[in-house]
PDB file of N, CA and C in Angstrom:
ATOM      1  N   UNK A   1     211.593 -87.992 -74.572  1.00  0.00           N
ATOM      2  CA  UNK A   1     210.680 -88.705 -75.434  1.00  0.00           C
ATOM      3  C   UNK A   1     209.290 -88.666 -74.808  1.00  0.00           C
ATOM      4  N   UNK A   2     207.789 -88.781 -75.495  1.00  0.00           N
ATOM      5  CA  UNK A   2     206.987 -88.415 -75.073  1.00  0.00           C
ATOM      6  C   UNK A   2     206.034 -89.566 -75.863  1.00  0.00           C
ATOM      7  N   UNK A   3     205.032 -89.613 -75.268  1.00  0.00           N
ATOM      8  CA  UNK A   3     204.337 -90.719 -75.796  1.00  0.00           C
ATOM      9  C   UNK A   3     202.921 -89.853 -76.610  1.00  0.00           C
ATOM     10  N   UNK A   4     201.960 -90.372 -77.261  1.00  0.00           N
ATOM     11  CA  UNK A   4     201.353 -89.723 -78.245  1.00  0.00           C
ATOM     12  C   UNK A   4     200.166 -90.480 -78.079  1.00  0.00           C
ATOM     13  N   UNK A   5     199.092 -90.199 -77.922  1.00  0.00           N
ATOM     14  CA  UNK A   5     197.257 -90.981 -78.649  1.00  0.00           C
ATOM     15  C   UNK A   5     197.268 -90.452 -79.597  1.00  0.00           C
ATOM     16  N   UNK A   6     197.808 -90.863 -80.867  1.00  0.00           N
ATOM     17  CA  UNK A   6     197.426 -90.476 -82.847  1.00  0.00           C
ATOM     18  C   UNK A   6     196.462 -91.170 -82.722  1.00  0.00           C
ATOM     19  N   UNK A   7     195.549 -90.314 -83.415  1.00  0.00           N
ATOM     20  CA  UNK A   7     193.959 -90.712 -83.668  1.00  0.00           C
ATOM     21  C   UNK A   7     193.839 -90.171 -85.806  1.00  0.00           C
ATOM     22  N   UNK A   8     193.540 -91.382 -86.066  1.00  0.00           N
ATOM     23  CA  UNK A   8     192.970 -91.004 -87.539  1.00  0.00           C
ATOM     24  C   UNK A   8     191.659 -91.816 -87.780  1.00  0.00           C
ATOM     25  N   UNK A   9     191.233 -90.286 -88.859  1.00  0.00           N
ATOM     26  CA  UNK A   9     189.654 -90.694 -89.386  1.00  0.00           C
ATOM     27  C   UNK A   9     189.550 -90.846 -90.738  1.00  0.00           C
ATOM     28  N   UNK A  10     188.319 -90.860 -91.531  1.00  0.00           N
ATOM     29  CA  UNK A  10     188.111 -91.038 -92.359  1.00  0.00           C
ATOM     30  C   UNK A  10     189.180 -91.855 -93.470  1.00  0.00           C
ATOM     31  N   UNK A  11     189.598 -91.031 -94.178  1.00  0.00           N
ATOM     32  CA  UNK A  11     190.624 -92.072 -95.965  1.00  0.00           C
ATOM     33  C   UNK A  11     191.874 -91.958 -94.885  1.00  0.00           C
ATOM     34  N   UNK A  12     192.032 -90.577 -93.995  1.00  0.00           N
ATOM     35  CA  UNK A  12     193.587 -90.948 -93.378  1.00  0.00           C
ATOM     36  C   UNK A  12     193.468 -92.360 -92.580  1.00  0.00           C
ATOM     37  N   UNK A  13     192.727 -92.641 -91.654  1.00  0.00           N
ATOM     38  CA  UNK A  13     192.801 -94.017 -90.917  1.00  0.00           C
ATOM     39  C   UNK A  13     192.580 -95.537 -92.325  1.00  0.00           C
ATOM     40  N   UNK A  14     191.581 -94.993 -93.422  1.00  0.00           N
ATOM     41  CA  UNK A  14     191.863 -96.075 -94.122  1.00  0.00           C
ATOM     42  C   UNK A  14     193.288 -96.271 -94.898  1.00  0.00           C
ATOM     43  N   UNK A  15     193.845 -95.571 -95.021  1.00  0.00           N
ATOM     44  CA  UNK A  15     194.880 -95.548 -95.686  1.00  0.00           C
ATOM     45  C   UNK A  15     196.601 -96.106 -94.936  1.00  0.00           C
ATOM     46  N   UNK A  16     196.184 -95.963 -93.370  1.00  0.00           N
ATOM     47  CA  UNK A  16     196.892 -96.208 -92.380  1.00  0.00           C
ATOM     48  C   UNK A  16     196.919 -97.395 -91.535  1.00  0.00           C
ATOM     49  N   UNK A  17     195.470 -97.565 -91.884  1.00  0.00           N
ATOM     50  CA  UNK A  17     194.977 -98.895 -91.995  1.00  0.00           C
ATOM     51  C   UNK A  17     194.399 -99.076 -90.327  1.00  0.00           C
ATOM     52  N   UNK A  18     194.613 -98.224 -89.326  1.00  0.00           N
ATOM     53  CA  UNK A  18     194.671 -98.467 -88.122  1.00  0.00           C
ATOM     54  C   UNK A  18     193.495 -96.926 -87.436  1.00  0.00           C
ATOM     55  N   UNK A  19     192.599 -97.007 -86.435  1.00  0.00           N
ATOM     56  CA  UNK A  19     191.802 -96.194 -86.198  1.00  0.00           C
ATOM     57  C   UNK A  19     192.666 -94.920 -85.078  1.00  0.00           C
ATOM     58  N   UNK A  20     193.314 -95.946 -84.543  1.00  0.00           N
ATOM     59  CA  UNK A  20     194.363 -94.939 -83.579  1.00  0.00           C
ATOM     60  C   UNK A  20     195.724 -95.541 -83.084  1.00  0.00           C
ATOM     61  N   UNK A  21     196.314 -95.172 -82.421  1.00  0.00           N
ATOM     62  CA  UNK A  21     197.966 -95.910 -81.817  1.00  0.00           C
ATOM     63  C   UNK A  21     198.326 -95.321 -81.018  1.00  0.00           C
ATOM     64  N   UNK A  22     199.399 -95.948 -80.263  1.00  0.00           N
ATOM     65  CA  UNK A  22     200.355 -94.854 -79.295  1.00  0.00           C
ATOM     66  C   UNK A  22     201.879 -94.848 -80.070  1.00  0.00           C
ATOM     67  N   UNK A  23     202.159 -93.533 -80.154  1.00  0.00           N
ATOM     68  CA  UNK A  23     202.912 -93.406 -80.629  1.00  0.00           C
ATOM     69  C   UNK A  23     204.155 -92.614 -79.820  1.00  0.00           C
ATOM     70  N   UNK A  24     205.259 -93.273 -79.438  1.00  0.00           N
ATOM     71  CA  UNK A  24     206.386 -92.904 -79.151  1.00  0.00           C
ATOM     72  C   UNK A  24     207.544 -91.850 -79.737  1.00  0.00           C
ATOM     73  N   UNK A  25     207.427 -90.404 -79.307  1.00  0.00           N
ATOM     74  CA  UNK A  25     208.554 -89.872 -80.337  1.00  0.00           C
ATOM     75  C   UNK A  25     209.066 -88.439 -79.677  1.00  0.00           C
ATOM     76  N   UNK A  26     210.247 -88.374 -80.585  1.00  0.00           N
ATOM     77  CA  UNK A  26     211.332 -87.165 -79.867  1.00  0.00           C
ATOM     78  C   UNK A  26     210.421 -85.630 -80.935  1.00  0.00           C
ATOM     79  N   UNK A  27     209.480 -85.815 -81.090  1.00  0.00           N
ATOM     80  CA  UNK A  27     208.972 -84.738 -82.537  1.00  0.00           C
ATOM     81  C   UNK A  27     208.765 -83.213 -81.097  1.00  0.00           C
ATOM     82  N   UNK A  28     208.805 -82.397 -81.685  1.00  0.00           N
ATOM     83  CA  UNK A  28     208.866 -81.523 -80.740  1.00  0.00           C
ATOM     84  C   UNK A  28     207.690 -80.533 -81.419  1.00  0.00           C
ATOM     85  N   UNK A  29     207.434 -80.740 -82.571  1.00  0.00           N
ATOM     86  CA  UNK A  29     206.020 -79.909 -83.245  1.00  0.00           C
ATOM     87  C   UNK A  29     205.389 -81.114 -84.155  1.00  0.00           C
ATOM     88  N   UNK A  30     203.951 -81.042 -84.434  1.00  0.00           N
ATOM     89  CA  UNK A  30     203.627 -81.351 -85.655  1.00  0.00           C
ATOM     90  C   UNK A  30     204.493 -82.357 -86.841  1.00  0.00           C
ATOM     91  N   UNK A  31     204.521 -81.069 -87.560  1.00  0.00           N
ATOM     92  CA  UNK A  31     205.824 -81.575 -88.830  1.00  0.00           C
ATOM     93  C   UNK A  31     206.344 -82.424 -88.308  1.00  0.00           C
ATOM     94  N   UNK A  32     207.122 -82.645 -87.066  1.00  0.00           N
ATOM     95  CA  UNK A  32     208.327 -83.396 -87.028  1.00  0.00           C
ATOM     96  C   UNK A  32     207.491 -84.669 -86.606  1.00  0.00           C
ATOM     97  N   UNK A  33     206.543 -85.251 -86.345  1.00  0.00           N
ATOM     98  CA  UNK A  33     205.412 -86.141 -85.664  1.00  0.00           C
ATOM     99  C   UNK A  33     205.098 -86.884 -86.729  1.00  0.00           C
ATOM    100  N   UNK A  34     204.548 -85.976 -87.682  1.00  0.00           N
ATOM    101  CA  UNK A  34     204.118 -86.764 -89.014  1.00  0.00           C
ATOM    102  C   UNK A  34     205.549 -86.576 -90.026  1.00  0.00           C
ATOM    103  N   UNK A  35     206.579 -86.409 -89.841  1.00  0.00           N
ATOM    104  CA  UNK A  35     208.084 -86.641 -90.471  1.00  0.00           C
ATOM    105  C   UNK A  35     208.231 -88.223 -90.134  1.00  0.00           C
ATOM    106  N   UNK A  36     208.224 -88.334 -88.754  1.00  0.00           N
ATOM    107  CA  UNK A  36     208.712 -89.553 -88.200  1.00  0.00           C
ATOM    108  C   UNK A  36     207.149 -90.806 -88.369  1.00  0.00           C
ATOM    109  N   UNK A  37     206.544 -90.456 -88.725  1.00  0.00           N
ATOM    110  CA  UNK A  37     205.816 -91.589 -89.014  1.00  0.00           C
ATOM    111  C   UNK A  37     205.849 -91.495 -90.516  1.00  0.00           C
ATOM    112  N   UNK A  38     205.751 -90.862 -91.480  1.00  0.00           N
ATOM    113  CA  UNK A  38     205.831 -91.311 -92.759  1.00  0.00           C
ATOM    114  C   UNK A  38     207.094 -91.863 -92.483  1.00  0.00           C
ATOM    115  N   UNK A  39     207.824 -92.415 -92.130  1.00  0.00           N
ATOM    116  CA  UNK A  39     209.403 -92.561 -92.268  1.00  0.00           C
ATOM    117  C   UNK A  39     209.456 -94.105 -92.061  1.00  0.00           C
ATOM    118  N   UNK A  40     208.344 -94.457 -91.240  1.00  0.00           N
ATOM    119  CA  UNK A  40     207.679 -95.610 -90.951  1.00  0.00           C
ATOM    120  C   UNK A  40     207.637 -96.845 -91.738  1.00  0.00           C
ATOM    121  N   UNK A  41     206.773 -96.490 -93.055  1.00  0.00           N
ATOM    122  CA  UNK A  41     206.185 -97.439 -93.612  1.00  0.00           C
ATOM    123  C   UNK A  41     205.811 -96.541 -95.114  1.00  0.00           C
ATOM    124  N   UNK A  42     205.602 -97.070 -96.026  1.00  0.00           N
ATOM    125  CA  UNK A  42     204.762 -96.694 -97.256  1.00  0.00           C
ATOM    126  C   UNK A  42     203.323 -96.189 -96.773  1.00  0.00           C
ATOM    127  N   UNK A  43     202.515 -97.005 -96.246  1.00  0.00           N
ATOM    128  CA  UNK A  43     201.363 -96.774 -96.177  1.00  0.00           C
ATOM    129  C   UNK A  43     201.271 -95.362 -94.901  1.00  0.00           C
ATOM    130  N   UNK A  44     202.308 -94.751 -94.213  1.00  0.00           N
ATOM    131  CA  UNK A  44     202.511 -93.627 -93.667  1.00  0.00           C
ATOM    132  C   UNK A  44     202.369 -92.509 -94.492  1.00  0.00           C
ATOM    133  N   UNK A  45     203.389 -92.601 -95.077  1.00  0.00           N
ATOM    134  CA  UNK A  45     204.046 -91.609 -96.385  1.00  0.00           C
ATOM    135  C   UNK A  45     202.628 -91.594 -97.499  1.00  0.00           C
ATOM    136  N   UNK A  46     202.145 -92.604 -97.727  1.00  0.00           N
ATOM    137  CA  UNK A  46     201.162 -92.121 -98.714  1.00  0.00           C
ATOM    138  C   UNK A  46     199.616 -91.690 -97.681  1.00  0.00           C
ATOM    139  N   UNK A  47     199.259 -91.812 -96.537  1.00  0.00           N
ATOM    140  CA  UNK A  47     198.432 -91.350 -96.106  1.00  0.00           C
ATOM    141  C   UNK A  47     198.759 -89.493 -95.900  1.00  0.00           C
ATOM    142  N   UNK A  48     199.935 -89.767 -95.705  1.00  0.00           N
ATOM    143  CA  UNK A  48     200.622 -88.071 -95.353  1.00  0.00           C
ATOM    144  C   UNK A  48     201.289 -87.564 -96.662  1.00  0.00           C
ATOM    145  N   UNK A  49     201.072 -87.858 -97.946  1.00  0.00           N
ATOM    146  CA  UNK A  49     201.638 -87.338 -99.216  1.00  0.00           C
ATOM    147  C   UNK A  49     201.523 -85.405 -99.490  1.00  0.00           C
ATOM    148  N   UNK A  50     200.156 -85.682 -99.009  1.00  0.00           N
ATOM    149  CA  UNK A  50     199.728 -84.198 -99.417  1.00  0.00           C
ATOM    150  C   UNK A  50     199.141 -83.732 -98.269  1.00  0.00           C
ATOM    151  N   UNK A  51     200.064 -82.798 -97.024  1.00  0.00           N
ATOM    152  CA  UNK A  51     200.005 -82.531 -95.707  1.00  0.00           C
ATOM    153  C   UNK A  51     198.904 -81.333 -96.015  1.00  0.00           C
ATOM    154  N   UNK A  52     198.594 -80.989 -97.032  1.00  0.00           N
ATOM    155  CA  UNK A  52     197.709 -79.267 -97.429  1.00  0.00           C
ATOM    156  C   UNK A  52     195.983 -80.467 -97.181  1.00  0.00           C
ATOM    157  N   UNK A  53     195.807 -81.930 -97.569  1.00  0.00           N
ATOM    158  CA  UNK A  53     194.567 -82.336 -97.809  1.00  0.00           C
ATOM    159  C   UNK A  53     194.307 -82.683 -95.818  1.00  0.00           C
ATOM    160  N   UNK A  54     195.021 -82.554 -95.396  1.00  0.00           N
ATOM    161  CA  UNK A  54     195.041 -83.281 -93.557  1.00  0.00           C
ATOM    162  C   UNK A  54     194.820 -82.214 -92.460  1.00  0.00           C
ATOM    163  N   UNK A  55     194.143 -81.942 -92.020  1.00  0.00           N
ATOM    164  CA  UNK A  55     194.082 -80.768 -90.672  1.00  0.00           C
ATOM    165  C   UNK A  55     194.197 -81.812 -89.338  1.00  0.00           C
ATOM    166  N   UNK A  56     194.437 -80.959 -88.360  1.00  0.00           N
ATOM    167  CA  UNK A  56     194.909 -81.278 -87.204  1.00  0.00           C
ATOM    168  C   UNK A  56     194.796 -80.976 -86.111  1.00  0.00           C
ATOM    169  N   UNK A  57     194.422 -81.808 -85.292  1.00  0.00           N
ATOM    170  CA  UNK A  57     193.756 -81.303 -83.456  1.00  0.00           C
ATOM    171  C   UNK A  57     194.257 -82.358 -82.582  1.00  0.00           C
ATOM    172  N   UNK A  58     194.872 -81.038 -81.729  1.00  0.00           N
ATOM    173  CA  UNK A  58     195.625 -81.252 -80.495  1.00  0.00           C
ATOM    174  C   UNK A  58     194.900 -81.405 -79.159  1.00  0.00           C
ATOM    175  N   UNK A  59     194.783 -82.267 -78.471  1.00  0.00           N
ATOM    176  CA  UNK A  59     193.413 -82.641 -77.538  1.00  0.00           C
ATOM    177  C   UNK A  59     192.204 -81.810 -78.012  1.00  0.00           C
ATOM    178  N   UNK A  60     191.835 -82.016 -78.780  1.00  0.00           N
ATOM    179  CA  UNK A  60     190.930 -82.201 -79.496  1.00  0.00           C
ATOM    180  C   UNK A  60     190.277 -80.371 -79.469  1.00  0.00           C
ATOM    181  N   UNK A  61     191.600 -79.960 -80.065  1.00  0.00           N
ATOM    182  CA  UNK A  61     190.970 -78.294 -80.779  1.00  0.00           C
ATOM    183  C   UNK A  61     192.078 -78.268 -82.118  1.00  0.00           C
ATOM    184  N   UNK A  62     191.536 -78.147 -82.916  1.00  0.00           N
ATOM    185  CA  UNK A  62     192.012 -77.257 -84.439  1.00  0.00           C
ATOM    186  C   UNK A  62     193.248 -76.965 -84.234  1.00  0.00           C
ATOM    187  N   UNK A  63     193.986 -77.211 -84.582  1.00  0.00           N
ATOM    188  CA  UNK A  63     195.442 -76.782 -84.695  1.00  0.00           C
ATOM    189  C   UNK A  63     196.212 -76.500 -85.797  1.00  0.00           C
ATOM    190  N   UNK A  64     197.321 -76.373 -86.422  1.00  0.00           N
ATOM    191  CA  UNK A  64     198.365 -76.355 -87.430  1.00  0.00           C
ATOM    192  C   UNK A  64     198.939 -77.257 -87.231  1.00  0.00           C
ATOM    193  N   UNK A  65     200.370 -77.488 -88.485  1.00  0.00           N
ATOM    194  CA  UNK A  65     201.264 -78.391 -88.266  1.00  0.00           C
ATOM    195  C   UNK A  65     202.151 -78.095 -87.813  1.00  0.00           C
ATOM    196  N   UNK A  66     202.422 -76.417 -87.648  1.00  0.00           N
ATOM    197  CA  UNK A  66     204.061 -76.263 -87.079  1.00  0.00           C
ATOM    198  C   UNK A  66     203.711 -75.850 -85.921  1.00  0.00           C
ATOM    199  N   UNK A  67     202.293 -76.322 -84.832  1.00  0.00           N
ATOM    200  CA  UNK A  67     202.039 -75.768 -83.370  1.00  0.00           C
ATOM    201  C   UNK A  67     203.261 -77.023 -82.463  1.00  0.00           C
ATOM    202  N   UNK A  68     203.500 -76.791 -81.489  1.00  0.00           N
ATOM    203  CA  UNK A  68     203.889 -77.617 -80.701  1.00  0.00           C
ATOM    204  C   UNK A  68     203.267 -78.554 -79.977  1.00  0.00           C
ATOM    205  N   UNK A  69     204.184 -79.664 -79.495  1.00  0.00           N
ATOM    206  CA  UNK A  69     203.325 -80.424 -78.926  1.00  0.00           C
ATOM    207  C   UNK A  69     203.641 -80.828 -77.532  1.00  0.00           C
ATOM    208  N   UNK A  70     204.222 -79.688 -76.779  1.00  0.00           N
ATOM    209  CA  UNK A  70     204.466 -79.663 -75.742  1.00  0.00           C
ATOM    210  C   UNK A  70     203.033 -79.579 -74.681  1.00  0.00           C
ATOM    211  N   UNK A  71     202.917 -81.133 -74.025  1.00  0.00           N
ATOM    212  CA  UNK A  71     202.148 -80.978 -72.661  1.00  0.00           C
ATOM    213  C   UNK A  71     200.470 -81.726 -73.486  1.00  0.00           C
ATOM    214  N   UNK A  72     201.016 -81.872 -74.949  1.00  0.00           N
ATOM    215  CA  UNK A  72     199.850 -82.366 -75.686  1.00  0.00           C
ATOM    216  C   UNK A  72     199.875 -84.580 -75.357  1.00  0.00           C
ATOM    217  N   UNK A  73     198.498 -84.902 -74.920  1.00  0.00           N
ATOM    218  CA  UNK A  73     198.556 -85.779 -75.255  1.00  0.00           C
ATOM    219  C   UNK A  73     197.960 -86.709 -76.503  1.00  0.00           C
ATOM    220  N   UNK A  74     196.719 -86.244 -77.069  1.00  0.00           N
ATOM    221  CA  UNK A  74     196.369 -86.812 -78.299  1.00  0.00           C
ATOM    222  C   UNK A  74     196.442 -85.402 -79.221  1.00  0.00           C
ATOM    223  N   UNK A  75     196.888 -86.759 -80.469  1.00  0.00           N
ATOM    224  CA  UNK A  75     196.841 -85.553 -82.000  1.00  0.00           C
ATOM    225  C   UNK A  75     196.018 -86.706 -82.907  1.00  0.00           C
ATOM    226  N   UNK A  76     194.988 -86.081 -83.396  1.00  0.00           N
ATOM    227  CA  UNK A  76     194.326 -86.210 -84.556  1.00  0.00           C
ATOM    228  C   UNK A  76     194.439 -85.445 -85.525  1.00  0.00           C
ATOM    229  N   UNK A  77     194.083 -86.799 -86.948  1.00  0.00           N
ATOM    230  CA  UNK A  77     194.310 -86.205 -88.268  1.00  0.00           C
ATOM    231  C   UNK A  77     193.296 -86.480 -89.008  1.00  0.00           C
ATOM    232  N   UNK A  78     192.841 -85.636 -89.692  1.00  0.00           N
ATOM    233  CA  UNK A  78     191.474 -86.339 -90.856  1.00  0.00           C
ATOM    234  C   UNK A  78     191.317 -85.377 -91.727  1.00  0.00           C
ATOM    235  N   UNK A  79     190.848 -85.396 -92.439  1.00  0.00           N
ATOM    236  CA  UNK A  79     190.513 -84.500 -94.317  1.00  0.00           C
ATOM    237  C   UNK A  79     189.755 -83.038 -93.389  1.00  0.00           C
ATOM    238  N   UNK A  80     189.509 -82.193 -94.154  1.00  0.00           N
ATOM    239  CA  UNK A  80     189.007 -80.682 -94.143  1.00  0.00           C
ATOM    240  C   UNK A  80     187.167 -81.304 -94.302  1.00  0.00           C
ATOM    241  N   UNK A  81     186.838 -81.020 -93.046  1.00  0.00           N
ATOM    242  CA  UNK A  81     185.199 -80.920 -92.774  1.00  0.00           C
ATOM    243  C   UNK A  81     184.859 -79.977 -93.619  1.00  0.00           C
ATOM    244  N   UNK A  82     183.533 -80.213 -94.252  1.00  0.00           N
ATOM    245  CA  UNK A  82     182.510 -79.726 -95.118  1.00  0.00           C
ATOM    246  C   UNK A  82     181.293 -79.437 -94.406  1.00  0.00           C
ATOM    247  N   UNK A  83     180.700 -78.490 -94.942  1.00  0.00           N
ATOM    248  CA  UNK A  83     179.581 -78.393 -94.652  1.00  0.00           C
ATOM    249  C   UNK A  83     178.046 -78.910 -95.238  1.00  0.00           C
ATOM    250  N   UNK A  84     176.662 -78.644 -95.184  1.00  0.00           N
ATOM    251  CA  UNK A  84     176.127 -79.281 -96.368  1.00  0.00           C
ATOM    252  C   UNK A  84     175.022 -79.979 -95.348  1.00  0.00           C
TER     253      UNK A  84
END
């Protein structure tokens, strides 16, 4: 088991209601990270409804959802940056 700094921004942290957490879990990639927290609560599951609107960084570089998270200590989540 491995412990986690989840960091959320923008509508994902409002929706989650919380800016960051430690999060405790057996997830061995991505997917399985945000599996076990929608599994959580409603307000999980509907921040994570539509995994295509959420990108993702693993100490803090760009990542996917099916990268691993071996040796990772923070994962952040927030909407697709724009430019402008």
């Amino acid at each position: 088991m491995a412990v986690y700094d989840v960091v959320y921004f923008a509508w994902v942290r409002e929706r989650i209601g919380l800016p960051r957490e430690q999060v405790e879990s057996t997830a061995t990639h991505v997917t399985d990270l945000v599996r076990e927290l929608t599994a959580r609560e409603p307000r999980y599951a509907a921040a994570f409804a539509d995994p295509s609107a959420i990108r993702v960084a693993l100490d803090q570089d760009l990542s996917h959802f099916d990268a691993t998270l071996d040796g990772v200590r923070e994962v952040a989540f927030f909407p697709p940056m724009t430019g402008g």
